[in-house]
Protein backbone atom coordinates (compact mmCIF):
# COMPACT_ATOMS: atom_id res chain seq x y z
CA UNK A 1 -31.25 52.02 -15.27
CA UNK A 2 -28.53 50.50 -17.57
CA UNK A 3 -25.29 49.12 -16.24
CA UNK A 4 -22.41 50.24 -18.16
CA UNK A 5 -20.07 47.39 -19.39
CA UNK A 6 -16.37 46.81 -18.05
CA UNK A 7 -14.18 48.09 -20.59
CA UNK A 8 -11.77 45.33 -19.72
CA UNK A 9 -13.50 42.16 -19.20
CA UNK A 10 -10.73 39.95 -19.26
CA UNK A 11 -8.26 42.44 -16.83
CA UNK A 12 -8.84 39.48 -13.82
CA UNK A 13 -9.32 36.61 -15.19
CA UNK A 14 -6.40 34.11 -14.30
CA UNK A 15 -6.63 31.77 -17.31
CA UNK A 16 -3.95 33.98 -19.15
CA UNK A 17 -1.55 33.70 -16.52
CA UNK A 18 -2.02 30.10 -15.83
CA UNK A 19 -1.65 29.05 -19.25
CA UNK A 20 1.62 31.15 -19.43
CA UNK A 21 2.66 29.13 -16.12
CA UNK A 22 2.17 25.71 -17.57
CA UNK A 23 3.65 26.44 -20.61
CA UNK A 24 6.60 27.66 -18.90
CA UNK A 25 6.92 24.57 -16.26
CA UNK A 26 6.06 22.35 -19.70
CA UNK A 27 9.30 24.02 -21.55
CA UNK A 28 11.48 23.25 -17.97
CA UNK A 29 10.45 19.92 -17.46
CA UNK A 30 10.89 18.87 -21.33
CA UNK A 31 14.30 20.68 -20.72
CA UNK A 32 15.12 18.66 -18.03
CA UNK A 33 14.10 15.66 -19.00
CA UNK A 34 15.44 15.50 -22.76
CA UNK A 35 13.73 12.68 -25.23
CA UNK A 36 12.80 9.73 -23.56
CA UNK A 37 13.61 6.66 -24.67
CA UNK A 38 11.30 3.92 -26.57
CA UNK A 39 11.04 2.02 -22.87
CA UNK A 40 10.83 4.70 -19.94
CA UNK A 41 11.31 3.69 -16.65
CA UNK A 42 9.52 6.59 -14.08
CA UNK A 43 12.48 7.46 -11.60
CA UNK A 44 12.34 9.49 -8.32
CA UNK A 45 13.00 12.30 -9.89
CA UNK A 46 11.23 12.67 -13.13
CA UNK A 47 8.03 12.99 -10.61
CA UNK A 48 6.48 16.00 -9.50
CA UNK A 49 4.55 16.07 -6.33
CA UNK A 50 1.52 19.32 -6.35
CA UNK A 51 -1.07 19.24 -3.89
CA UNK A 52 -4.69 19.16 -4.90
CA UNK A 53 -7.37 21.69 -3.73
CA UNK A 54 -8.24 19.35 -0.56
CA UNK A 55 -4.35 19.28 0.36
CA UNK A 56 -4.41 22.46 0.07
CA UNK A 57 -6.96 23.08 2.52
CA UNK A 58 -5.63 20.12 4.89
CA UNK A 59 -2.80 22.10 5.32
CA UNK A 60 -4.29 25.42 5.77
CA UNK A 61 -6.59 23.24 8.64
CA UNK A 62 -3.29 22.01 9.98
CA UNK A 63 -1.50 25.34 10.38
CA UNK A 64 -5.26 26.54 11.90
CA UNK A 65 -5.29 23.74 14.57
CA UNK A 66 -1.24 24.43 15.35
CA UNK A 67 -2.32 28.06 15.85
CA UNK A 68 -5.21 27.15 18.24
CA UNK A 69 -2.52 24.45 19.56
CA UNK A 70 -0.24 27.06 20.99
CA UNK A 71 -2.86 29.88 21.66
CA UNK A 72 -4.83 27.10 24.20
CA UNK A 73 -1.46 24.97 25.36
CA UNK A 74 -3.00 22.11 24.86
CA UNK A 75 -1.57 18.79 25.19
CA UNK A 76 -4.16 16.91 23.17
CA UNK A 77 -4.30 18.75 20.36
CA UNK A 78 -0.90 19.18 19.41
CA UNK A 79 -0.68 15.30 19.55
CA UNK A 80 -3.73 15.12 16.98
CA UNK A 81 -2.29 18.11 15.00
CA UNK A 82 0.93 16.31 14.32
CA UNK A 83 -0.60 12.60 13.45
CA UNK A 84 -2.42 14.81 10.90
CA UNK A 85 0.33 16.58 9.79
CA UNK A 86 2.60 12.96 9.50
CA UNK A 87 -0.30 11.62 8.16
CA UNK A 88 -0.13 14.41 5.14
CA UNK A 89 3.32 14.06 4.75
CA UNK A 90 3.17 10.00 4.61
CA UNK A 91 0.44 10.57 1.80
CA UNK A 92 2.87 12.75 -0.26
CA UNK A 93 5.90 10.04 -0.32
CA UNK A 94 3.43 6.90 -0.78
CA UNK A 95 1.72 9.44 -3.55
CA UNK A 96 5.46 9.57 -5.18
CA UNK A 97 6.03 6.05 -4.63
CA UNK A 98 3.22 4.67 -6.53
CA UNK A 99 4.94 5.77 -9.40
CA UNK A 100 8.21 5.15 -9.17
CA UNK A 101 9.51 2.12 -11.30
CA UNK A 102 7.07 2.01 -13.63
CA UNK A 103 7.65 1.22 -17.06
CA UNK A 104 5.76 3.01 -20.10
CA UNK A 105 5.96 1.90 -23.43
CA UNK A 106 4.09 2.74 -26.99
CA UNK A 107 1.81 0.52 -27.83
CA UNK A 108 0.69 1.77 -31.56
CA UNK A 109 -1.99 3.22 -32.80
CA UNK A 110 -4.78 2.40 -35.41
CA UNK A 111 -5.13 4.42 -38.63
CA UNK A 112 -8.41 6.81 -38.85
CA UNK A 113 -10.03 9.02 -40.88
CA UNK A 114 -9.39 13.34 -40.54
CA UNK A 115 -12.12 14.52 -38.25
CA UNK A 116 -11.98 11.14 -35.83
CA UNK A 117 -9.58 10.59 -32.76
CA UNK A 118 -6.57 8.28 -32.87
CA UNK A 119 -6.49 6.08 -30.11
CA UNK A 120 -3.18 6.17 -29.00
CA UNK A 121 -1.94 2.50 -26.81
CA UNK A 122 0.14 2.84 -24.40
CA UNK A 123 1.47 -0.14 -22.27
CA UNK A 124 2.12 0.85 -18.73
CA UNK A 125 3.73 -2.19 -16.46
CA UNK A 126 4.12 -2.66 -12.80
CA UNK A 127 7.42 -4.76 -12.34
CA UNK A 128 7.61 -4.44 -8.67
CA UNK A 129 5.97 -6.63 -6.10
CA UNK A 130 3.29 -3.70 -4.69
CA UNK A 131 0.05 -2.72 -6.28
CA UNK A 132 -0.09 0.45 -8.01
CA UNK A 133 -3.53 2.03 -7.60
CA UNK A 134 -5.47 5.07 -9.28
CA UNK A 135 -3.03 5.07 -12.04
CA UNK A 136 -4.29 7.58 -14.88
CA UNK A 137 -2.82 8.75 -18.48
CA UNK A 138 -3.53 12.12 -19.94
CA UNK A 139 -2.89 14.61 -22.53
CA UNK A 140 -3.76 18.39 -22.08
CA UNK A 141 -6.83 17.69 -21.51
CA UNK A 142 -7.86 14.06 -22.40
CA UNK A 143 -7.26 11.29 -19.83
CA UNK A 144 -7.40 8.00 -19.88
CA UNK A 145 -9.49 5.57 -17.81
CA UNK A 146 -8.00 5.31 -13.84
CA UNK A 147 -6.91 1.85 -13.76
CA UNK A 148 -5.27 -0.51 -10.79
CA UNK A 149 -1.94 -2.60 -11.37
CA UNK A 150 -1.44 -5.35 -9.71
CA UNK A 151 2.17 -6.82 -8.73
CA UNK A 152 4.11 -7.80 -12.19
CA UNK A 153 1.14 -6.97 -14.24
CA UNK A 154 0.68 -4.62 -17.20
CA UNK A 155 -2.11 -2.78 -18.72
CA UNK A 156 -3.00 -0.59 -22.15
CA UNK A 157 -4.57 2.83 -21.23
CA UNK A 158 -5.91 4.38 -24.48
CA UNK A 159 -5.65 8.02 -25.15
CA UNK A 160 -8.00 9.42 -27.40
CA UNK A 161 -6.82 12.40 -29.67
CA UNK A 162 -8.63 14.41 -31.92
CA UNK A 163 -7.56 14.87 -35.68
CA UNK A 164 -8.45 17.85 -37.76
CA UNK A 165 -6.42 17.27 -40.65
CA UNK A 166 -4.99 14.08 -42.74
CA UNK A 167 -1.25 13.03 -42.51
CA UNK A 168 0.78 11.83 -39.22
CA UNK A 169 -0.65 12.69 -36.11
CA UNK A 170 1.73 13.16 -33.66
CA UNK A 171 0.75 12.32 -29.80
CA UNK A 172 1.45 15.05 -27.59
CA UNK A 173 3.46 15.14 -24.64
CA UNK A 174 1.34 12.95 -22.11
CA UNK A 175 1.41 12.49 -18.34
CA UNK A 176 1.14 9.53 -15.86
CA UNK A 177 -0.48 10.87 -12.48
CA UNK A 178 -1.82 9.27 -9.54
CA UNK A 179 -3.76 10.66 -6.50
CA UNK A 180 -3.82 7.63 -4.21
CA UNK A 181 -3.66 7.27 -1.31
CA UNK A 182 -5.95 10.31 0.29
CA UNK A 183 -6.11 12.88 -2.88
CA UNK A 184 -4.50 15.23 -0.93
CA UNK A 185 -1.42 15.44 -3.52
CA UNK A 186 -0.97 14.29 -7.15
CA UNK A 187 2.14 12.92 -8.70
């Protein structure tokens, strides 16, 4: 017995739509933001805050143990559903606020041949008097190494790029995130 193929295979898959979603918050953001200048200092509001798959399902438990909260009346476990909940929302501003104030600068890059990837420097520097941990650089979908900055310290991440042809290559629009302190949100 033979199965018969889908006509459409690609009718549910979500990569389409997701792509057209990033492009589309891309486009905003770049809107937003305009051209940054050769020194960027990360401000309050040039970060974005998106919770991760386990935030995600840390507040799906929440809302669960609320539920069960109300439906049992009991006193205990709407004290331990809202230090979790204040816990999540203390991990989202300290998940902002390991970014805020840093500085990013370019750092050069070294020539290569077509076919190899430019390494692209770029200086990232912790003026403030807290550590910044689980600091990461990326670009669509190359990232950096996840690096720690201590207080007043500064440190080259290195972005690899592929080339396909000779000429200027031009880095992409890149990202600084961070998922410290739980993982439960990325900035």
């Amino acid at each position: 017995m033979s199965s018969i193929p889908w006509p459409f295979p690609n009718v549910f898959s979500l990569k389409p739509l997701r792509r057209s979603l990033t492009a589309r918050a891309e486009r905003w953001a770049r809107k937003r933001q305009g051209i940054d200048p050769a020194l960027t200092r990360l401000q309050s509001r040039r970060i974005y805050i998106l919770p991760t798959g386990v935030g995600l399902v840390f507040a799906l438990m929440s809302f669960a143990m609320l539920l069960g909260s109300m439906n049992y009346n009991n006193n205990l476990s709407f004290v331990l559903t809202f230090l979790l909940t204040g816990l999540g929302f203390v991990s989202m501003h300290q998940c902002q606020r390991n970014l805020v104030g840093l500085e990013l600068s370019f750092a050069g890059v070294d020539p290569v041949f077509a076919g190899q990837s430019a390494e692209f420097n770029i200086v990232v520097s912790n003026q403030s008097r807290n550590t910044r941990r689980h600091i990461q650089l990326y670009a669509g979908n190359v990232r950096s190494d996840i690096e720690d900055l201590g207080p007043g310290e500064s440190c080259i991440f290195k972005l690899e790029i592929p080339t396909h042809a000779r000429g200027h290559v031009e880095l992409p629009r890149f990202g600084i995130r961070t998922l410290f302190p739980f993982e439960l949100f990325r900035a």
